[in-house]
PDB file of N, CA and C in Angstrom:
ATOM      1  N   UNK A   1     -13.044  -4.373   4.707  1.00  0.00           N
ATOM      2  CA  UNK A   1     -12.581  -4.663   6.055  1.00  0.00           C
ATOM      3  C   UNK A   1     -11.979  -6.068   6.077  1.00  0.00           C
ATOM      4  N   UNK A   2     -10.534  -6.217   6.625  1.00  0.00           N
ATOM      5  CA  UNK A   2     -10.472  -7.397   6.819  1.00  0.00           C
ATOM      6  C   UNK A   2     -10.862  -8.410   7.943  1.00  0.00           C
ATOM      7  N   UNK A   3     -10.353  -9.604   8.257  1.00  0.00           N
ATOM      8  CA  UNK A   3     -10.543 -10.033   9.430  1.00  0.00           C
ATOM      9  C   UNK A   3     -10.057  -9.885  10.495  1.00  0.00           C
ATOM     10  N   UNK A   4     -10.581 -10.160  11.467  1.00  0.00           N
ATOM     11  CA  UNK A   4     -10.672  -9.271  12.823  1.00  0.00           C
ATOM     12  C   UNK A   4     -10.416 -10.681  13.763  1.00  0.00           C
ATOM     13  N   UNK A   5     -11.264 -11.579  13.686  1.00  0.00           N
ATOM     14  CA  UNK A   5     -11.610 -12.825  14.580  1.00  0.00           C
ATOM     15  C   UNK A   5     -12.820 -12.601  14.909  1.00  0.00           C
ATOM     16  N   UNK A   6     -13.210 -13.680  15.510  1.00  0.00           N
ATOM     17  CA  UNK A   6     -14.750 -13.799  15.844  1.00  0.00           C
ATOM     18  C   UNK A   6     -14.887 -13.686  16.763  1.00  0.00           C
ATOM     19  N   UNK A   7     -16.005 -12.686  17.127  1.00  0.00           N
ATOM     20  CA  UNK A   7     -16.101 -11.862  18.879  1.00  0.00           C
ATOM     21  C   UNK A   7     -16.787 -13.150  19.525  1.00  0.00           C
ATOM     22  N   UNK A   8     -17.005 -12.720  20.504  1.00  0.00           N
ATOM     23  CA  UNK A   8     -17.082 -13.845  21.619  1.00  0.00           C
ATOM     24  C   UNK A   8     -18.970 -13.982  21.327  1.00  0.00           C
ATOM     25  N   UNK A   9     -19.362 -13.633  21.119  1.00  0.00           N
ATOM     26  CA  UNK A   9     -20.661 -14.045  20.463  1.00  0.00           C
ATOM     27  C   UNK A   9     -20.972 -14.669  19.666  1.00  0.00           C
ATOM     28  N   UNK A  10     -19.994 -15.370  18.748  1.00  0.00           N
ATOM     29  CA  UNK A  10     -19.681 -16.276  18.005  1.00  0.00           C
ATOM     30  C   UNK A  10     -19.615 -17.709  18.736  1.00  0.00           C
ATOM     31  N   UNK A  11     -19.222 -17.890  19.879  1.00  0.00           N
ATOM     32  CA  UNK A  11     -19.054 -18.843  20.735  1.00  0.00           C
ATOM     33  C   UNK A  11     -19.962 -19.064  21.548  1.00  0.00           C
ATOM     34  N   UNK A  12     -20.855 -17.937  21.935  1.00  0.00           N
ATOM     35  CA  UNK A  12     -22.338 -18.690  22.575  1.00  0.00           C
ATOM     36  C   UNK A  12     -22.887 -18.646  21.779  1.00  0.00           C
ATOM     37  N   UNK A  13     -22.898 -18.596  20.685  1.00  0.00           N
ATOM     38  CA  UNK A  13     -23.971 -18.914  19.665  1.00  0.00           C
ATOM     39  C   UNK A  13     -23.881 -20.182  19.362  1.00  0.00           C
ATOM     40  N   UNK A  14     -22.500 -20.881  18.863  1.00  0.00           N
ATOM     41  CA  UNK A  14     -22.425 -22.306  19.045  1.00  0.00           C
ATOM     42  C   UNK A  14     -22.786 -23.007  20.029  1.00  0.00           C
ATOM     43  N   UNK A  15     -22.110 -22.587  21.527  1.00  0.00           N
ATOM     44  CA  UNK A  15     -22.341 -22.993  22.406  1.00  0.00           C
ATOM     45  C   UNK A  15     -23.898 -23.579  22.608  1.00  0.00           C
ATOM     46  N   UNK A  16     -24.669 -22.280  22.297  1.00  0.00           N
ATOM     47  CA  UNK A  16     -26.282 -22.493  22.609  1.00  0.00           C
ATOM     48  C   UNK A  16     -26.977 -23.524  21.565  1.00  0.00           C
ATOM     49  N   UNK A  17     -26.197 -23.710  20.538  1.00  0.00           N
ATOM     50  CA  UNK A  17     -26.800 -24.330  19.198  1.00  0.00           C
ATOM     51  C   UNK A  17     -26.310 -26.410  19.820  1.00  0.00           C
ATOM     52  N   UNK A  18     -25.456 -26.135  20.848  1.00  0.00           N
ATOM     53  CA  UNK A  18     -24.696 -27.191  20.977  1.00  0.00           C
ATOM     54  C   UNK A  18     -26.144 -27.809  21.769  1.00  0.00           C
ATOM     55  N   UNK A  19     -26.324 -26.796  23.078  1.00  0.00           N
ATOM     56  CA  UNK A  19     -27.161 -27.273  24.169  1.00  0.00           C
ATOM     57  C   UNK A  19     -28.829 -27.621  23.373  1.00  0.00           C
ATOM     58  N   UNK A  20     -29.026 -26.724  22.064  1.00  0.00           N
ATOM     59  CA  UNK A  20     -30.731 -26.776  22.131  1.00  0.00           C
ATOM     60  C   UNK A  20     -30.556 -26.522  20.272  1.00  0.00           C
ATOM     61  N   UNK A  21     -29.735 -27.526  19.911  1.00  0.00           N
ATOM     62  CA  UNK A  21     -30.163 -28.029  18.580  1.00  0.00           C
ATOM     63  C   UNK A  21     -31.528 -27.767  17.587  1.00  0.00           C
ATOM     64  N   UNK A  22     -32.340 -26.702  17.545  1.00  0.00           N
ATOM     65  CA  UNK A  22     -33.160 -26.914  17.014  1.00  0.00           C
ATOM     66  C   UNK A  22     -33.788 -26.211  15.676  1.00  0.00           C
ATOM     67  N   UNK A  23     -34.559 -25.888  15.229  1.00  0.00           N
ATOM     68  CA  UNK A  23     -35.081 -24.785  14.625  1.00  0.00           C
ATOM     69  C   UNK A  23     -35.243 -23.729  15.155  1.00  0.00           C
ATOM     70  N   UNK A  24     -36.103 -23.944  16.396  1.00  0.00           N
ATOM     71  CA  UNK A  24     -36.322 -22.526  16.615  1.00  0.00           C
ATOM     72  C   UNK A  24     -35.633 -22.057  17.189  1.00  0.00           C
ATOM     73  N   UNK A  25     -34.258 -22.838  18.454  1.00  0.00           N
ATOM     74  CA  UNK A  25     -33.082 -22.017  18.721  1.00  0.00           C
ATOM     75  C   UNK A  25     -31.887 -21.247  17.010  1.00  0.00           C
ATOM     76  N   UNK A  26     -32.370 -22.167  16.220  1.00  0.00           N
ATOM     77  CA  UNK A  26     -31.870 -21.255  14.953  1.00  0.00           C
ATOM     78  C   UNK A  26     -32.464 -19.852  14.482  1.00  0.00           C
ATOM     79  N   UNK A  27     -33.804 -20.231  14.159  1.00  0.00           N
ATOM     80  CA  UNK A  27     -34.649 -18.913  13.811  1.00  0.00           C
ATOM     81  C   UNK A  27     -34.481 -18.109  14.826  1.00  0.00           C
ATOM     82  N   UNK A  28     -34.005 -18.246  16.126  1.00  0.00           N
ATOM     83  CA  UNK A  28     -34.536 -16.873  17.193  1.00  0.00           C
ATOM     84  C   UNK A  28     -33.166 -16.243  17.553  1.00  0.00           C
ATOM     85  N   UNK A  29     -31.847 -17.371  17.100  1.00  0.00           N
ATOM     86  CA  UNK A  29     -30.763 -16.426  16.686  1.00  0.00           C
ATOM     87  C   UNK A  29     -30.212 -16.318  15.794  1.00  0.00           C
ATOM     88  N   UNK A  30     -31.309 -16.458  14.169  1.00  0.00           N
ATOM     89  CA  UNK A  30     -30.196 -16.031  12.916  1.00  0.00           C
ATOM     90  C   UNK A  30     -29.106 -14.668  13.229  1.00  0.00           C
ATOM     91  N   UNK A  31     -29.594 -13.710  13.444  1.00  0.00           N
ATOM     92  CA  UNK A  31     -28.899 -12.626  13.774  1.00  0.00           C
ATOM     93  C   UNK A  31     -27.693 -12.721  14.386  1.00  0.00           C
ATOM     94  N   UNK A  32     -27.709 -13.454  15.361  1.00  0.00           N
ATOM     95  CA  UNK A  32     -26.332 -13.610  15.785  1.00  0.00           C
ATOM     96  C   UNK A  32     -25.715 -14.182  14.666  1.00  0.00           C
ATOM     97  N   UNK A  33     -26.080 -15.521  14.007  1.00  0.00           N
ATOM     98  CA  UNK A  33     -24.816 -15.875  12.877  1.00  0.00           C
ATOM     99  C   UNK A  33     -24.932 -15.015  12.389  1.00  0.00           C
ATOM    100  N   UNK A  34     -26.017 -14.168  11.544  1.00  0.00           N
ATOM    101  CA  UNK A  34     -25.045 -13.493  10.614  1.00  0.00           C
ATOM    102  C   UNK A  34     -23.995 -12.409  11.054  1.00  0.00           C
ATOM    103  N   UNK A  35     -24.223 -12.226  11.791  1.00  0.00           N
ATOM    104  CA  UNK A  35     -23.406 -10.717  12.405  1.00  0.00           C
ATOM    105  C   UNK A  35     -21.687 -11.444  13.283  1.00  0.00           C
ATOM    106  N   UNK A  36     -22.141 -12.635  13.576  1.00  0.00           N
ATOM    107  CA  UNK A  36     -20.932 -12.876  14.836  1.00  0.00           C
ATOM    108  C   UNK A  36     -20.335 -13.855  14.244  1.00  0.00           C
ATOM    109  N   UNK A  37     -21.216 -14.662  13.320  1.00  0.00           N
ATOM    110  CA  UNK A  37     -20.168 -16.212  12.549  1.00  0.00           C
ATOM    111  C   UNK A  37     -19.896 -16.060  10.927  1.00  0.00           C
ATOM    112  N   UNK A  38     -21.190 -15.429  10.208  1.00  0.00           N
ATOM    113  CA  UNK A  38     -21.018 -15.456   8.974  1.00  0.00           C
ATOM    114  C   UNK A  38     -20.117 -14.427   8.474  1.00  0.00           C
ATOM    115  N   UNK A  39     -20.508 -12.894   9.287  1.00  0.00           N
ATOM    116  CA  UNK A  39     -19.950 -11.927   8.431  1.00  0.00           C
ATOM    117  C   UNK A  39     -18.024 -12.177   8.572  1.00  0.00           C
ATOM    118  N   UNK A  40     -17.715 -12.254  10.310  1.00  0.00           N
ATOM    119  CA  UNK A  40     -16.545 -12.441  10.102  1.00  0.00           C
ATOM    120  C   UNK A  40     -15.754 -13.311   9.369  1.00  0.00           C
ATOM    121  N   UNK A  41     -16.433 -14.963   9.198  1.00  0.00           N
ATOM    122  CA  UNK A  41     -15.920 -15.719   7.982  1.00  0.00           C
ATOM    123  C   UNK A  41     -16.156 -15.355   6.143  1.00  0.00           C
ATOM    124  N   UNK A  42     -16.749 -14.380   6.325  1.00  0.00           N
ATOM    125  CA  UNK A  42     -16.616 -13.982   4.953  1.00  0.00           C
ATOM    126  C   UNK A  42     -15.323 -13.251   4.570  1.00  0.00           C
ATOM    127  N   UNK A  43     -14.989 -12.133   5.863  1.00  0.00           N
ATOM    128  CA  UNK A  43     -14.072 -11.409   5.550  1.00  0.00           C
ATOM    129  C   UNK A  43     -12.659 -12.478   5.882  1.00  0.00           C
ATOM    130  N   UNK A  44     -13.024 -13.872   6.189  1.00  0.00           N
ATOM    131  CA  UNK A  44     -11.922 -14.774   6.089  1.00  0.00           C
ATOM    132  C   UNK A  44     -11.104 -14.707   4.828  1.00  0.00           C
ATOM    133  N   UNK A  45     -12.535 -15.555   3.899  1.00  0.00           N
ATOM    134  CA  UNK A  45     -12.359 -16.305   3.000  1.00  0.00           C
ATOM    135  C   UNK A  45     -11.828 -15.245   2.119  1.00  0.00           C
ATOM    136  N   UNK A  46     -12.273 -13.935   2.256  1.00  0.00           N
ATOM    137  CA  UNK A  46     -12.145 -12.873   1.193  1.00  0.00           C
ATOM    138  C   UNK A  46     -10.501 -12.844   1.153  1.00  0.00           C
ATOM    139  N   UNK A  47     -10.529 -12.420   2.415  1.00  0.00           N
ATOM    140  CA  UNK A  47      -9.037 -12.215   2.489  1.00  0.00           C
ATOM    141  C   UNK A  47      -8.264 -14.079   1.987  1.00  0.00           C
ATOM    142  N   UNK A  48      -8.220 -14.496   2.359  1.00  0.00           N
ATOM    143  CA  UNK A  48      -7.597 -15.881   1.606  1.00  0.00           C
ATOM    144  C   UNK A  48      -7.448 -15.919   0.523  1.00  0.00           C
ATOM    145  N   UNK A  49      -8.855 -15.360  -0.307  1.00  0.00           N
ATOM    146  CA  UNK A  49      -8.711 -16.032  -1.672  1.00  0.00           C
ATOM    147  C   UNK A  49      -8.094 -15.409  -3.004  1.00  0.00           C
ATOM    148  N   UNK A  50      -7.163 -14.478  -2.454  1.00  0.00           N
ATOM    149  CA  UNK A  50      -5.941 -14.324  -3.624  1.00  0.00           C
ATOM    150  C   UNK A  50      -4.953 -15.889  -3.291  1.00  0.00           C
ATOM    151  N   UNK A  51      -4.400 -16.309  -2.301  1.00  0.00           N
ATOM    152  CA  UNK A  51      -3.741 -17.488  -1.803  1.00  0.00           C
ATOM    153  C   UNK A  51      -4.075 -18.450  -2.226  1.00  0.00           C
ATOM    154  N   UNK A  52      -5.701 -18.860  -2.105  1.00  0.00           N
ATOM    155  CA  UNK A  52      -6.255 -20.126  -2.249  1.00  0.00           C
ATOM    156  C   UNK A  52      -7.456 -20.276  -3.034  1.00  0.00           C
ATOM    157  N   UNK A  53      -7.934 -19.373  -3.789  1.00  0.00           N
ATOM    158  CA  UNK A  53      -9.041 -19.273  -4.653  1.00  0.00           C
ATOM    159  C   UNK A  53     -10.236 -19.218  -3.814  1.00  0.00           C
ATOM    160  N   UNK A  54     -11.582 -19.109  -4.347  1.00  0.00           N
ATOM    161  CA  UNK A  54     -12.799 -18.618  -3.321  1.00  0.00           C
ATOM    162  C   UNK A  54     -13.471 -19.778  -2.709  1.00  0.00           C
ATOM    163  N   UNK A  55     -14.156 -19.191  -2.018  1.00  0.00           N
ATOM    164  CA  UNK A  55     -14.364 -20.789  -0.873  1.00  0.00           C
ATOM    165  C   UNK A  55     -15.774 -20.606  -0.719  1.00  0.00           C
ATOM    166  N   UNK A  56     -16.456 -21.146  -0.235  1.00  0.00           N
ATOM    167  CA  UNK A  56     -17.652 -21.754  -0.198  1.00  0.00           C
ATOM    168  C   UNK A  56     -18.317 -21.849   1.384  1.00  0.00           C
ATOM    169  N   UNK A  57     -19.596 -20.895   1.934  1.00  0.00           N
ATOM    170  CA  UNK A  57     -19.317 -21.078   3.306  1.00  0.00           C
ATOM    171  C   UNK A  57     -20.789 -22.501   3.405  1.00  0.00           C
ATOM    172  N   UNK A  58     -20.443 -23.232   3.913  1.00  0.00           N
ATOM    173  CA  UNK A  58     -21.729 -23.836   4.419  1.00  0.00           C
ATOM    174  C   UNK A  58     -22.522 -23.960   5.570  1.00  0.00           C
ATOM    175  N   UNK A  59     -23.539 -24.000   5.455  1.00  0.00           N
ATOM    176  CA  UNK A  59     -24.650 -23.963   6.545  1.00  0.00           C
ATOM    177  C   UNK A  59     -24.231 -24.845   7.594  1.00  0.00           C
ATOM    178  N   UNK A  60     -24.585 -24.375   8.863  1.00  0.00           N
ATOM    179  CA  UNK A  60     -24.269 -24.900  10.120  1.00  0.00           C
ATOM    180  C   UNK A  60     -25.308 -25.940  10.557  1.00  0.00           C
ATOM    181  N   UNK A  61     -26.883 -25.902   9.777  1.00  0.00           N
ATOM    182  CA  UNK A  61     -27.290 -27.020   9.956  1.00  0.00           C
ATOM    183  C   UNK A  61     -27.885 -28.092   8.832  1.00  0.00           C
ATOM    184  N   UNK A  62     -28.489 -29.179   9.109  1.00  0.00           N
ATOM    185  CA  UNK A  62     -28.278 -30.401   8.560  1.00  0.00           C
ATOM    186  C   UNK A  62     -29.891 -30.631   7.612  1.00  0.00           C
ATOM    187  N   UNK A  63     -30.047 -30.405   6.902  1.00  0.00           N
ATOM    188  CA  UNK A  63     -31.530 -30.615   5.734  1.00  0.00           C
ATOM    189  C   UNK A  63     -31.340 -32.010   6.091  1.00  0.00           C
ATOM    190  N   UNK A  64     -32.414 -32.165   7.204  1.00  0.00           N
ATOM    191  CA  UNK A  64     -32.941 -34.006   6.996  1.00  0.00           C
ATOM    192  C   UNK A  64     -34.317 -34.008   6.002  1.00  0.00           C
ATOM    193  N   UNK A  65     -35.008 -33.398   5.345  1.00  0.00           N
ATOM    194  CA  UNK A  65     -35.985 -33.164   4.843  1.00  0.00           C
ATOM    195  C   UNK A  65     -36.088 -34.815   3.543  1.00  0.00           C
ATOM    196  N   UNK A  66     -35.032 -35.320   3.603  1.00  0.00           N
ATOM    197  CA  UNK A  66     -35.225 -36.137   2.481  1.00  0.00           C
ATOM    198  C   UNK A  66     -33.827 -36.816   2.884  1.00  0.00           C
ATOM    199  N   UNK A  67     -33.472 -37.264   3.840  1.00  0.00           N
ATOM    200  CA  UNK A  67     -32.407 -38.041   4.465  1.00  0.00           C
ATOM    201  C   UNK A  67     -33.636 -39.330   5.141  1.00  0.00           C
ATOM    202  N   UNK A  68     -32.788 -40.327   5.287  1.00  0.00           N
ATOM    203  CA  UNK A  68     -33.190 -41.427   5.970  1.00  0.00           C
ATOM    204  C   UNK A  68     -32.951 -41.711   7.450  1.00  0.00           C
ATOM    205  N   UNK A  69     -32.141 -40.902   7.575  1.00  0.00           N
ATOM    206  CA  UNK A  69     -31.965 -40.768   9.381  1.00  0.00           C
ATOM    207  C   UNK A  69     -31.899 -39.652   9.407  1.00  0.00           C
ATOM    208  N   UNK A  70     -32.604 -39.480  10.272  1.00  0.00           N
ATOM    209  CA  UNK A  70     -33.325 -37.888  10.753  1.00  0.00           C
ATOM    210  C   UNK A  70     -32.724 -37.516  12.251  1.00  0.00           C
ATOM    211  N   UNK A  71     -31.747 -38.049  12.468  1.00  0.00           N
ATOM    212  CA  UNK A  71     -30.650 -38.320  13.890  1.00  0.00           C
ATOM    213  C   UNK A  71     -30.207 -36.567  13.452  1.00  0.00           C
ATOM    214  N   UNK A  72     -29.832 -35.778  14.865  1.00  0.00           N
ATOM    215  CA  UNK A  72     -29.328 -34.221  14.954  1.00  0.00           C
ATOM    216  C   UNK A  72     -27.672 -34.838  14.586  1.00  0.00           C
TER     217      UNK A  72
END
């Protein structure tokens, strides 16, 4: 399948990640990324990477686990 764009559930998912930064607003909507942010950027990159070689998706949040500022 190629890409489609990202349904509008893709955008309150950020949206909500914007308002309540946290873990557990992450854990209580992995599902939405994977289904509304990840899967459609996969079928991005897929499709791209005859053009531009394969790409790399990264995580939307920040491992302070061993950072010195622990700032969101």
């Amino acid at each position: 399948m190629s890409f489609q764009g990202w349904p509008e559930a893709a955008l309150d998912f950020f949206e909500g990640l914007e308002r309540e930064n946290t873990k557990a607003y992450w854990t209580a909507h992995r599902s939405v990324y994977d289904h509304a942010v990840l899967e459609p950027m996969t079928q991005l990159t897929d499709d791209l990477a005859a053009d531009y070689g394969p790409a790399k998706i990264f995580r939307p949040y920040r491992d302070i686990r061993f950072s010195a500022d622990k700032s969101p």
